[in-house]
N, C-alpha and C. Protein backbone atom coordinates (compact mmCIF):
# COMPACT_ATOMS: atom_id res chain seq x y z
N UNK A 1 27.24 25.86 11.84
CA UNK A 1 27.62 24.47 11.78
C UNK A 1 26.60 23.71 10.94
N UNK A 2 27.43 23.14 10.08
CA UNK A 2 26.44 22.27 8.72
C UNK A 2 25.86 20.80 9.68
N UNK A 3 25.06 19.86 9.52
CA UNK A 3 24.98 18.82 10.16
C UNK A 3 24.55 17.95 8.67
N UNK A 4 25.28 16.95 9.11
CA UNK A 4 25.20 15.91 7.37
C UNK A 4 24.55 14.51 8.17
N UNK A 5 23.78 14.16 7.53
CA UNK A 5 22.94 12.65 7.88
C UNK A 5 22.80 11.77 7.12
N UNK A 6 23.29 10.83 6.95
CA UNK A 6 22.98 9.83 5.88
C UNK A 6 21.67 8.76 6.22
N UNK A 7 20.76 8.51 5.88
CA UNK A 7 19.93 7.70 6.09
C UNK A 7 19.56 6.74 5.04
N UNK A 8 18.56 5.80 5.73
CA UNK A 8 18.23 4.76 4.56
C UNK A 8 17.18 5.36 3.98
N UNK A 9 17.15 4.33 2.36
CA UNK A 9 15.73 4.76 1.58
C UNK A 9 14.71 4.62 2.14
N UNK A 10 14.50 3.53 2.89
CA UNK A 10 13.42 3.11 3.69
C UNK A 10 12.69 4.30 4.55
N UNK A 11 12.94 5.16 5.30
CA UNK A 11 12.62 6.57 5.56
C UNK A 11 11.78 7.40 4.29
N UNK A 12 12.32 6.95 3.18
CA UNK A 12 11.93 8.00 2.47
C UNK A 12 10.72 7.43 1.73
N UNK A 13 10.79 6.28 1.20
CA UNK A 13 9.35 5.62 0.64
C UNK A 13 9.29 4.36 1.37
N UNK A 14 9.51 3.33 2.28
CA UNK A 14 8.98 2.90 2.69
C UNK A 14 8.62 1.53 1.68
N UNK A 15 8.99 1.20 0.52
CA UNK A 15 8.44 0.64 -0.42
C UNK A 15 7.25 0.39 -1.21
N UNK A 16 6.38 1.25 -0.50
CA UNK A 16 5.45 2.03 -1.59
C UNK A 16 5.26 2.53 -2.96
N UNK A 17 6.46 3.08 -2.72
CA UNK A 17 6.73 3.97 -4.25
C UNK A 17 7.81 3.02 -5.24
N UNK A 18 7.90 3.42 -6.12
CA UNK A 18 8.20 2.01 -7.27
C UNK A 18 10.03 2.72 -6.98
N UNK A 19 10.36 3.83 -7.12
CA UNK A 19 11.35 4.53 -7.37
C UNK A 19 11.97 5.76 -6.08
N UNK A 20 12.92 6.29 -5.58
CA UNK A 20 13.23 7.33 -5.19
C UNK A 20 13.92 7.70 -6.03
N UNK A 21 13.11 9.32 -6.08
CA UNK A 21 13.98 9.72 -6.86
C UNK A 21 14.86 10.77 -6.59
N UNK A 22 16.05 11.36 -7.43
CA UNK A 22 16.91 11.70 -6.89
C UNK A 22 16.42 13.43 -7.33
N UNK A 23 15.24 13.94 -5.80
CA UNK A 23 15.18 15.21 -6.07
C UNK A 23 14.64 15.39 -4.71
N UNK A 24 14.39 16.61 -3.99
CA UNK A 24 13.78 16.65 -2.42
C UNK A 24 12.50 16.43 -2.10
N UNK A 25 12.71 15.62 -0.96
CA UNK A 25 11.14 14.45 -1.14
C UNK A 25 10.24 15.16 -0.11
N UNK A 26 8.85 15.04 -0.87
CA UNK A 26 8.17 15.17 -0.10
C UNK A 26 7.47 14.96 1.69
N UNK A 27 7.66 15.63 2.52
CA UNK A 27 8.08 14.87 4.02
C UNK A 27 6.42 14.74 4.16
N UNK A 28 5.81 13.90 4.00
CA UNK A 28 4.74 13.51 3.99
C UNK A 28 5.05 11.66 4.62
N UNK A 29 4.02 11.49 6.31
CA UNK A 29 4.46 11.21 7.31
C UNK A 29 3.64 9.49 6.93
N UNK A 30 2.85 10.06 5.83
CA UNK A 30 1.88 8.39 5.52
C UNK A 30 2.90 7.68 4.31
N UNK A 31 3.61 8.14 4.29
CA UNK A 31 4.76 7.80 2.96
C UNK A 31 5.73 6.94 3.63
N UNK A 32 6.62 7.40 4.95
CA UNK A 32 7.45 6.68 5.20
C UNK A 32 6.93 5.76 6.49
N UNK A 33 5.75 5.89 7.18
CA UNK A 33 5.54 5.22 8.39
C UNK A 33 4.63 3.44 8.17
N UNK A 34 5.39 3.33 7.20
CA UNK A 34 4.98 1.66 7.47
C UNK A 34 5.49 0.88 8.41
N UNK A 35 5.90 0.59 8.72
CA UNK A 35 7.14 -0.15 9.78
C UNK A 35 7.44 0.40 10.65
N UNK A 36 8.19 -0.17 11.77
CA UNK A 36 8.57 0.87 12.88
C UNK A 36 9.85 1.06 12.19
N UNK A 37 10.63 0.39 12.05
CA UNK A 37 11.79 0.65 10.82
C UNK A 37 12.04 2.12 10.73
N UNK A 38 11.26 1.63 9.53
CA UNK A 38 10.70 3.50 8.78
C UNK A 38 10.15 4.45 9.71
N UNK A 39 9.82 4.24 10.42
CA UNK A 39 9.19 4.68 11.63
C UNK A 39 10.55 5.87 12.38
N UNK A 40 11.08 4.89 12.90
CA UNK A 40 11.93 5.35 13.75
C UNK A 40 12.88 6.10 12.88
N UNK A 41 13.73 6.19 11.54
CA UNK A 41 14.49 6.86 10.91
C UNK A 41 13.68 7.79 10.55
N UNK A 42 12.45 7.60 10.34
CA UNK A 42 11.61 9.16 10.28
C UNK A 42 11.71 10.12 10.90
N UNK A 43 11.03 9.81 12.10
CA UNK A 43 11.43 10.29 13.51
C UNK A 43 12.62 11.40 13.55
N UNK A 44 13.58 10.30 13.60
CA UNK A 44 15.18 10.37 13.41
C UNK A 44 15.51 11.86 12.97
N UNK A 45 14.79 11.89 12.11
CA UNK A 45 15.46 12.48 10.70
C UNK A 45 14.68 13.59 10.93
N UNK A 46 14.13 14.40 11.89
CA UNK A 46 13.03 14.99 11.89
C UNK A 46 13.19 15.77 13.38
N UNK A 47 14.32 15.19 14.21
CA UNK A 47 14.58 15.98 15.02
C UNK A 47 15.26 17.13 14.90
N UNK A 48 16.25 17.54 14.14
CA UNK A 48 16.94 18.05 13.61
C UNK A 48 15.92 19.57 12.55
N UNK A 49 16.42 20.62 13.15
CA UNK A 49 15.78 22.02 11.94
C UNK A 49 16.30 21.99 10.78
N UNK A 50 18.05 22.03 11.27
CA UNK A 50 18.95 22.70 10.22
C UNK A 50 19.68 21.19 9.82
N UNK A 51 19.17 20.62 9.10
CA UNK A 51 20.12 19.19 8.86
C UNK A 51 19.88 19.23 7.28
N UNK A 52 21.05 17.99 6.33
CA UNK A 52 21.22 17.87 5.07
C UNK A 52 21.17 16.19 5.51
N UNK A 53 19.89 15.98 4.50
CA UNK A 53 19.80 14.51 4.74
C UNK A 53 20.12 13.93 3.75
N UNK A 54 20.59 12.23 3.69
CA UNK A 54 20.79 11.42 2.10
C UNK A 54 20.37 10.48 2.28
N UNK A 55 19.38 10.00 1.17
CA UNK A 55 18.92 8.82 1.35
C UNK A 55 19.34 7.56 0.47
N UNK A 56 20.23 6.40 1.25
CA UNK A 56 20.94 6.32 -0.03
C UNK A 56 20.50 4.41 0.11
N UNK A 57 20.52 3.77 -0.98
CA UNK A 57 20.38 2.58 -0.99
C UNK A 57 21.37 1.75 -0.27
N UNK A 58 22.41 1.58 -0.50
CA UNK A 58 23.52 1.09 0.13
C UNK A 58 24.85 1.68 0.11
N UNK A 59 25.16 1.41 1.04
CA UNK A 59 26.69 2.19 1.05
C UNK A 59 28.05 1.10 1.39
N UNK A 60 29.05 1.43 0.62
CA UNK A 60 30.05 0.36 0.84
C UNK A 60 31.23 1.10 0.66
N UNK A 61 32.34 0.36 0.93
CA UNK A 61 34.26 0.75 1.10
C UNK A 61 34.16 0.10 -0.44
N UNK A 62 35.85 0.92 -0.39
CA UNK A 62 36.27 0.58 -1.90
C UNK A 62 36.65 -1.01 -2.03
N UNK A 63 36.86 -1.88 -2.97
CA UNK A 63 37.50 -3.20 -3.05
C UNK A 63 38.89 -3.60 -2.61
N UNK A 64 39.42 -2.14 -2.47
CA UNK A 64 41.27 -2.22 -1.96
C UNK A 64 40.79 -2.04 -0.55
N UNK A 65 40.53 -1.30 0.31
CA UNK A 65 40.68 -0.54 1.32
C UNK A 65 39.35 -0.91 2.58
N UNK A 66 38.03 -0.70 1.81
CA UNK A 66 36.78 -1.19 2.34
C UNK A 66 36.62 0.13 3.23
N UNK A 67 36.87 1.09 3.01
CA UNK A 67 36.81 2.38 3.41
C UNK A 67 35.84 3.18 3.12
């Protein structure tokens, strides 16, 4: 069984870093723990062995549907 996670960027840099970029990030724990925010989707994201994570800026539905 695959497990799919979508998460925020914020997990992943924290706003530190100028850019995420779109390649597998370093899980280095002083990177995303500014905030409890970031904090807690860290965490999150970290319980899990076998998981496929995404870190995505925003996510939205189409303009017809909002799906």
């Amino acid at each position: 069984m695959q497990f799919h996670f979508i998460s925020s960027a914020a997990s992943a840099c924290s706003g530190l870093l100028p850019i995420v970029k779109e390649e597998p990030l370093l899980r280095k724990a002083e990177i995303a723990l500014a905030q409890g925010y970031e904090k807690s989707k860290y965490v999150g994201e970290h319980l899990y062995a076998s998981v496929n994570i995404y870190h995505v800026g925003q996510i939205s539905g189409d303009t017809q549907n909002s799906v």
